[in-house]
Protein backbone atom coordinates (compact mmCIF):
# COMPACT_ATOMS: atom_id res chain seq x y z
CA UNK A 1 16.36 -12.50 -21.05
CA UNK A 2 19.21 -14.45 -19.62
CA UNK A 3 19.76 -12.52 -16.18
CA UNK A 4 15.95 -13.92 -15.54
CA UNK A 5 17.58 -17.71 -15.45
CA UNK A 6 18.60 -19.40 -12.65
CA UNK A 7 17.43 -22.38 -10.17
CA UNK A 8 14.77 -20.36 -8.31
CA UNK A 9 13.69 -19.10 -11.53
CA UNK A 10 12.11 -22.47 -12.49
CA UNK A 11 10.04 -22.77 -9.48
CA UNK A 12 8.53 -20.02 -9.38
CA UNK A 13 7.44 -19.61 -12.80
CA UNK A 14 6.25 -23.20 -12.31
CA UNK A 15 3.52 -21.91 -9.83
CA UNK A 16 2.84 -18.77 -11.32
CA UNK A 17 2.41 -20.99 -14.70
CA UNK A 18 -0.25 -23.01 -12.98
CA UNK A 19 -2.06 -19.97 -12.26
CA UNK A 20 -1.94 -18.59 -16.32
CA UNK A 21 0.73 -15.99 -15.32
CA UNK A 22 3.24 -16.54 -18.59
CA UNK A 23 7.64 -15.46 -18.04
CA UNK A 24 6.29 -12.61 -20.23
CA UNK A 25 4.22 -11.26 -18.05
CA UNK A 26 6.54 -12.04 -14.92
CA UNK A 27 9.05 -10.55 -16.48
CA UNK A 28 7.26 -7.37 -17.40
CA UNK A 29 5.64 -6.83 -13.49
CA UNK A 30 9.47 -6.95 -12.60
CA UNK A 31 10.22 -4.01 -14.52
CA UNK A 32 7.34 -2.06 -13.52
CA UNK A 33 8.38 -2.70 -9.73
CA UNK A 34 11.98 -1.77 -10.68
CA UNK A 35 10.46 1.33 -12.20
CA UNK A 36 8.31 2.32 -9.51
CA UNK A 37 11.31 1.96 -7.15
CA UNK A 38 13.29 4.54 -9.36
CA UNK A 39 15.69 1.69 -9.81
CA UNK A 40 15.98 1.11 -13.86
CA UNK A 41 15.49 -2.03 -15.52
CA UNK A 42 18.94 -3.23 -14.53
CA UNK A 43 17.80 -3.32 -10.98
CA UNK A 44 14.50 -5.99 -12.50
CA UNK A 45 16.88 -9.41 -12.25
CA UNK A 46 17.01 -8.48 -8.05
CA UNK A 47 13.19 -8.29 -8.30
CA UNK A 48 12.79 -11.93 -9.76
CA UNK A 49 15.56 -13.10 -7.68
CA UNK A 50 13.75 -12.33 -4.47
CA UNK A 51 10.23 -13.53 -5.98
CA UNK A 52 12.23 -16.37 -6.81
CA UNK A 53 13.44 -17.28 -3.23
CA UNK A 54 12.54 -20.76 -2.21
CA UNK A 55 11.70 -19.79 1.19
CA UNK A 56 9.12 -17.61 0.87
CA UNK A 57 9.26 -14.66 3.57
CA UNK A 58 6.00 -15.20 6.11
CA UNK A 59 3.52 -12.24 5.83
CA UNK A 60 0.95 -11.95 8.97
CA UNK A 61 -1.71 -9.79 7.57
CA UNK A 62 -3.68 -7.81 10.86
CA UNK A 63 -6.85 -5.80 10.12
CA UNK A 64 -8.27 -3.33 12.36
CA UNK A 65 -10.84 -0.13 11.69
CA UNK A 66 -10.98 -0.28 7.79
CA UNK A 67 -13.06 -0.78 5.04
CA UNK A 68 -10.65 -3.77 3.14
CA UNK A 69 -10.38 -1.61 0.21
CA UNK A 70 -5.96 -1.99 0.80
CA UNK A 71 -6.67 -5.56 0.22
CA UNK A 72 -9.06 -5.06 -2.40
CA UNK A 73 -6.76 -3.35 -4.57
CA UNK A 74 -4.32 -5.56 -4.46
CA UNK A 75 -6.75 -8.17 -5.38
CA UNK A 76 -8.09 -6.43 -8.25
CA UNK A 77 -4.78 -5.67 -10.05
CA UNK A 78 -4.32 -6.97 -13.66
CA UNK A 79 -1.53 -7.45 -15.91
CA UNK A 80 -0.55 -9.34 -13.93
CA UNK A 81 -3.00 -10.07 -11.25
CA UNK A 82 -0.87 -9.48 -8.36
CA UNK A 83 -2.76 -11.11 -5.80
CA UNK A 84 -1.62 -14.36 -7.89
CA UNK A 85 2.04 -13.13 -7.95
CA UNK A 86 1.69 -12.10 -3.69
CA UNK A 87 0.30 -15.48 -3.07
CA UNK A 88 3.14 -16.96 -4.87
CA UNK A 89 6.03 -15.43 -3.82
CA UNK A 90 5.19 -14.72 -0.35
CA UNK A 91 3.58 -16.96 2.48
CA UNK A 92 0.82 -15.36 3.32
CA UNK A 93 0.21 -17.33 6.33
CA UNK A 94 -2.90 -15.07 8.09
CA UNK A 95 -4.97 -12.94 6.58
CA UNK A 96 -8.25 -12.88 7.97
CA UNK A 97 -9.62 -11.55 4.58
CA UNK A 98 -7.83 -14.11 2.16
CA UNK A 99 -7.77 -17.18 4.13
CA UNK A 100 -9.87 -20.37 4.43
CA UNK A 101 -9.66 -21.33 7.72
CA UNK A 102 -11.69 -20.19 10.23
CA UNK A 103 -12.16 -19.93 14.05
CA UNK A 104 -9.84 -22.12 15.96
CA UNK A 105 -7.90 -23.08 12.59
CA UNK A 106 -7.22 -19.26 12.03
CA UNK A 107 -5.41 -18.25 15.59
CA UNK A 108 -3.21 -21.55 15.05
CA UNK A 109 -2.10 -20.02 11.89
CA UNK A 110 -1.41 -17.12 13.11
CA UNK A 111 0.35 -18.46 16.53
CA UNK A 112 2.72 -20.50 14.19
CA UNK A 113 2.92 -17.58 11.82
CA UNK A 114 4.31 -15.68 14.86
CA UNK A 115 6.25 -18.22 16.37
CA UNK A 116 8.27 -19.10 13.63
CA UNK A 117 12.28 -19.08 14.23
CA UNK A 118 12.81 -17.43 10.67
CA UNK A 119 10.63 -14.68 11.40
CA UNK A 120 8.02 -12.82 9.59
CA UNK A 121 6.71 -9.34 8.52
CA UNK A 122 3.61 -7.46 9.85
CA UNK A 123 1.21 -5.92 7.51
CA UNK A 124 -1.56 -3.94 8.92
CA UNK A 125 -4.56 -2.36 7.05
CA UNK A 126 -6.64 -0.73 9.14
CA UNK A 127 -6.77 2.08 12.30
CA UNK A 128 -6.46 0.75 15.61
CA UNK A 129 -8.83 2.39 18.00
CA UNK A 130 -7.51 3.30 21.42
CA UNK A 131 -10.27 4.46 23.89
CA UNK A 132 -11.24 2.89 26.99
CA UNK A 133 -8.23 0.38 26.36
CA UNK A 134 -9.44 -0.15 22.53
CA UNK A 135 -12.76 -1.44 23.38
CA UNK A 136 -14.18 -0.54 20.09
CA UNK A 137 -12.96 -2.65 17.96
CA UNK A 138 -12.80 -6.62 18.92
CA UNK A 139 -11.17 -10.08 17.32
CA UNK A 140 -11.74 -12.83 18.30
CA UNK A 141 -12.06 -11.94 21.74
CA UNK A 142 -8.96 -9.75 21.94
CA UNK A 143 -9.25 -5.79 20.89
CA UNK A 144 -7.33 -5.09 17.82
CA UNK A 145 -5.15 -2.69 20.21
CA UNK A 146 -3.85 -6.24 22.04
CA UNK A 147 -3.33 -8.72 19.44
CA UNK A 148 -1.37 -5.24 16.79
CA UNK A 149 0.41 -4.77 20.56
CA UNK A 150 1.26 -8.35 21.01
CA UNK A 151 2.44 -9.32 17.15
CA UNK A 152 3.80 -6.12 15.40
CA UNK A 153 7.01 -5.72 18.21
CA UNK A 154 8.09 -9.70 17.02
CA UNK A 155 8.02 -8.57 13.29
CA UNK A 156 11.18 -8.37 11.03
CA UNK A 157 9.45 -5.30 9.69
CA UNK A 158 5.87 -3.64 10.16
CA UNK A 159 4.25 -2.23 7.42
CA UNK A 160 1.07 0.14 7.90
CA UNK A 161 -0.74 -0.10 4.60
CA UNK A 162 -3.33 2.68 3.65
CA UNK A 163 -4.51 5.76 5.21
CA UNK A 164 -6.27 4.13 7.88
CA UNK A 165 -3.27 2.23 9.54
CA UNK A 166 -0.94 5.08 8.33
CA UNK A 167 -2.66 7.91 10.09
CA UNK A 168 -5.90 6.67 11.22
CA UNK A 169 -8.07 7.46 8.12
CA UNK A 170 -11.87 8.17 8.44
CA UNK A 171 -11.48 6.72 11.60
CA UNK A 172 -9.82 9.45 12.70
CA UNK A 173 -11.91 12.24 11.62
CA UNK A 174 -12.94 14.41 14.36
CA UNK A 175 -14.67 13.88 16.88
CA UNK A 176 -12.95 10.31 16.48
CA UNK A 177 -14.70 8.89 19.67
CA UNK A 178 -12.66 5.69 19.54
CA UNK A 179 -10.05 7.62 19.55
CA UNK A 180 -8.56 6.07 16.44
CA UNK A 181 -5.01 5.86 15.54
CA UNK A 182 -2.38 4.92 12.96
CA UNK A 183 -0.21 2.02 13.47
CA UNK A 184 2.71 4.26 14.65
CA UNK A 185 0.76 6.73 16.82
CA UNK A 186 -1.19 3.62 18.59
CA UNK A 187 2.00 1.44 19.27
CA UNK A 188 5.31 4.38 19.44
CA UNK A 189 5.54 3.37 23.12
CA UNK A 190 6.31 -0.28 22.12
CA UNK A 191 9.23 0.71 19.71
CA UNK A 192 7.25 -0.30 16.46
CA UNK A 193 8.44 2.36 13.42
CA UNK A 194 6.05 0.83 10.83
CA UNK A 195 6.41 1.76 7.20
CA UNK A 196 3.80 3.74 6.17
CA UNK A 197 2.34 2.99 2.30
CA UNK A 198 -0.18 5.83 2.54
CA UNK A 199 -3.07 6.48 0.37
CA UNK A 200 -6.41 5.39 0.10
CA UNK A 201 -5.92 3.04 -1.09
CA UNK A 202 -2.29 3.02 -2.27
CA UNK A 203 -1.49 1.69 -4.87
CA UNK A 204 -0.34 -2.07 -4.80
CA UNK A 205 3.15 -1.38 -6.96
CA UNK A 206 4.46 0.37 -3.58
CA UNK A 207 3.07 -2.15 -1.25
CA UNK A 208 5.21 -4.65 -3.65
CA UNK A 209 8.02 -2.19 -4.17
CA UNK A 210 8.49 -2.05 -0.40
CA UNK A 211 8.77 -5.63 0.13
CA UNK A 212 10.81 -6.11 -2.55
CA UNK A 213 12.97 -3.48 -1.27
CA UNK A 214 13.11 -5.26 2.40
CA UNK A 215 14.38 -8.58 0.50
CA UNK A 216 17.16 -6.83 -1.74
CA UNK A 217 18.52 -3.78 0.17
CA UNK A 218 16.73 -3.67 3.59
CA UNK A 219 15.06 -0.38 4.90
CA UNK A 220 14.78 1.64 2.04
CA UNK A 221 15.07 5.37 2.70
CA UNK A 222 11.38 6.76 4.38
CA UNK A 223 10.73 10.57 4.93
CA UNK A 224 9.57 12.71 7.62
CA UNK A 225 6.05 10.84 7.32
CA UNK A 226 7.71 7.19 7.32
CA UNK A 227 6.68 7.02 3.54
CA UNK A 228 9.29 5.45 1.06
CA UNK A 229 10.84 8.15 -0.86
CA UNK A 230 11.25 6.14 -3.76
CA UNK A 231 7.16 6.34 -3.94
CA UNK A 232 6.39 9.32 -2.07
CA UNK A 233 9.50 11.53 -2.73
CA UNK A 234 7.67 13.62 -5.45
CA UNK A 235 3.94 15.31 -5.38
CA UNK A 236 1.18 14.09 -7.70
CA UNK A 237 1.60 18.08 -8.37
CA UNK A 238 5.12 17.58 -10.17
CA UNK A 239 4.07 14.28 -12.28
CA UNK A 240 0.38 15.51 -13.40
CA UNK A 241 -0.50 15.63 -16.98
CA UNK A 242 -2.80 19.03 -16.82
CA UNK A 243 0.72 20.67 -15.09
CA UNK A 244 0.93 22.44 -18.36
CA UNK A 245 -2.66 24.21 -17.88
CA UNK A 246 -1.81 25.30 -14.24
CA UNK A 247 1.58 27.08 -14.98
CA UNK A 248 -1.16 28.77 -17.61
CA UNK A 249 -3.43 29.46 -15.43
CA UNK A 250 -6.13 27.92 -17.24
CA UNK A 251 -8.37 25.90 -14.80
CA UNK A 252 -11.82 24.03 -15.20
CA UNK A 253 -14.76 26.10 -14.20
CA UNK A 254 -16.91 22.68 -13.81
CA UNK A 255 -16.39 19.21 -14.00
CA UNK A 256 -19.14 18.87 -17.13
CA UNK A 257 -16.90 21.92 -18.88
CA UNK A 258 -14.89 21.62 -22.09
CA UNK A 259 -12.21 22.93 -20.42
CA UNK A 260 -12.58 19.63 -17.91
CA UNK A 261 -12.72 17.49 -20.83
CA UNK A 262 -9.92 18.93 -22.61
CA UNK A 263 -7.52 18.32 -19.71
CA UNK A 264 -7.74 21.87 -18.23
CA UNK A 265 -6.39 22.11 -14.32
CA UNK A 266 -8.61 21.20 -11.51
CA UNK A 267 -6.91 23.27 -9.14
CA UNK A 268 -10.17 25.39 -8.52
CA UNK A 269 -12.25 21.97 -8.16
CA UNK A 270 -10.52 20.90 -5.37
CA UNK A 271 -7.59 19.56 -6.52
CA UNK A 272 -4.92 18.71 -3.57
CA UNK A 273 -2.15 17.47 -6.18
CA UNK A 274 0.36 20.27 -5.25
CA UNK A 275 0.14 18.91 -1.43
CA UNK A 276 0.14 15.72 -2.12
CA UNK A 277 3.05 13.01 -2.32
CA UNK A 278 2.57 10.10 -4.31
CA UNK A 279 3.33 8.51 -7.67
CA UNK A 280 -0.27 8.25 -9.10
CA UNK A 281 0.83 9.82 -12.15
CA UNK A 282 3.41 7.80 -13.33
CA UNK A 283 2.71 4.35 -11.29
CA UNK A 284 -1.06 3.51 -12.82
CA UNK A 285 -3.76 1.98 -10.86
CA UNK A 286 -4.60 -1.30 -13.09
CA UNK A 287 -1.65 -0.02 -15.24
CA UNK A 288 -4.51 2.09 -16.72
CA UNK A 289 -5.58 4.54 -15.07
CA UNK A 290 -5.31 7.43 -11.80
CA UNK A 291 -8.18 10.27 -10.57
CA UNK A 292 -7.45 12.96 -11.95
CA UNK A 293 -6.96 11.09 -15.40
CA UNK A 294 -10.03 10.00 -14.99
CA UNK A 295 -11.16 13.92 -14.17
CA UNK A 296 -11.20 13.76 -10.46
CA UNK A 297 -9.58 16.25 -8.00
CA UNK A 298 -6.82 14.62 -6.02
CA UNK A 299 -8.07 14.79 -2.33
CA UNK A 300 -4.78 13.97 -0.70
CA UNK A 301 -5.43 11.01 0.41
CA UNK A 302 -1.78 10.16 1.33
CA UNK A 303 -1.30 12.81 3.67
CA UNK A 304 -1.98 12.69 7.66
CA UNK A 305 -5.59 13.70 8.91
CA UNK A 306 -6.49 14.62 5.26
CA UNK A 307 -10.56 13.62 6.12
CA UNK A 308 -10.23 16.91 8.33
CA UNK A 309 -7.18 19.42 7.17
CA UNK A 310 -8.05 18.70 3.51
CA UNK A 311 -11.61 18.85 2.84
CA UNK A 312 -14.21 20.37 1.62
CA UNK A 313 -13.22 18.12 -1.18
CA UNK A 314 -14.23 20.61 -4.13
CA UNK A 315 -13.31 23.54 -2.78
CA UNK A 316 -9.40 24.97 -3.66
CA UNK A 317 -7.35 25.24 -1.08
């Protein structure tokens, strides 16, 4: 595919070569982030283009009240592995997850991460707790409250990644003694309007998407909920495969039914899908597979305070 050559090109499917990622499969992750952006696959040559970039935007990766299961999905993507690809086409220059060094060798990665003239974006996984001056929750010396107060106003662009850091998560769940918050509840005095890629975890195509989108275009359009439309414009409602059994009111008595098993809706299981906005449906986890494919009720797990105005789990709303 011609509109795939060029002089960045080379490079970049050099290093992504050395890691056993083929053109193929470069060029196929392309279209599926064009896709998931609602762009077409005219829009896939912009994606390479800015994976291609020799300078390689700076990521500084913060983690505060979380479980790591935002970076664990992107780790465990295949097809292609997309930790490989974020490695490679960003410069993931602190992550205290990801990265070897330790200690002293960690905060002078992240100083010159900060410091540098060309800038950087802010990704943040996690809730940042807020009592007593955010006591409850420490790095390396400083509370997370400090160092997300500190870094995220220098950023290019903040992005909160997963329900934690979006809207405080389990954290948050009442009685929430550390008074935990999401990134842009815990730092709206300091001017930081974070993107939010909710969910729990989201998936890594709109954590991609986003960034791609910050390269190409800029900002891209957010809603009410400082989501991305392009990702969180629809509900997992509109897009779900057992649609057709709702709008026949035919719903799964049990989970162990043949009515489960033959794709009935889970609507009287639990299911949040009509409240819900996300692209599960249609944007795969692992390219293979979603929850309520796999015969789980969505729980809404990309919605604000869902731990408390969305459960009991298995009951319908």
């Amino acid at each position: 595919m011609k509109f795939f050559e060029g002089p960045g090109m080379k490079g970049v499917e050099e290093r992504l070569a050395l890691n056993g990622i083929s053109r193929r499969d470069f060029i196929k992750f392309c279209l599926a982030v064009s896709a998931a952006m609602g762009m077409g696959p005219a829009f896939a040559p912009k994606v390479a283009a800015a994976m291609a970039d020799k300078r390689r935007p700076s990521v500084v990766y913060l983690h505060n009240a979380e479980c790591t299961g935002c970076s664990e999905a992107v780790l465990r993507t295949v097809q292609p592995f997309i930790d490989t690809l974020v490695l490679d086409v960003l410069s993931l220059d602190y992550h205290e997850t990801l990265m070897a060094a330790a200690g002293e060798a960690a905060e002078e990665a992240l100083h010159k991460a900060v410091n540098d003239p060309k800038g950087f974006i802010c990704v943040i996984e996690g809730a940042i707790p807020t009592a007593d001056n955010g006591l409850y929750g420490k790095i390396a010396g400083k509370t997370m409250l400090q160092i997300c107060s500190e870094i995220a106003p220098k950023a290019q662009a903040v992005i909160a990644i997963g329900a934690c850091a979006t809207y405080g998560g389990v954290q948050a769940a009442k009685p929430n003694p550390t008074k935990a918050m999401g990134v842009n509840d815990a730092l709206k005095d300091l001017g930081v309007k974070a993107i939010n890629i909710a969910g729990c975890p989201p998936n890594p195509i709109n954590f991609i998407g986003t960034v791609v989108h910050l390269l190409t275009k800029g900002m891209p359009e957010l809603d009410d909920k400082m989501r991305p439309v392009m990702f969180y414009g629809e509900t997992v409602h509109d897009k779900c495969p057992r649609l057709k059994f709702f709008n026949e009111d035919k719903y799964a008595p049990s989970f162990d039914s043949e009515e489960a098993k033959n794709g009935w809706c889970l609507y009287q299981l639990g299911c949040k899908g009509p409240y819900t906005y996300n692209n599960c449906p249609t944007v795969l986890f692992n390219q293979t597979n979603w929850p309520v494919q796999a015969g789980h009720p969505c729980i809404a797990c990309s919605e604000p305070n869902f731990w408390d105005e969305y459960s009991p789990f298995y009951e319908a709303m």
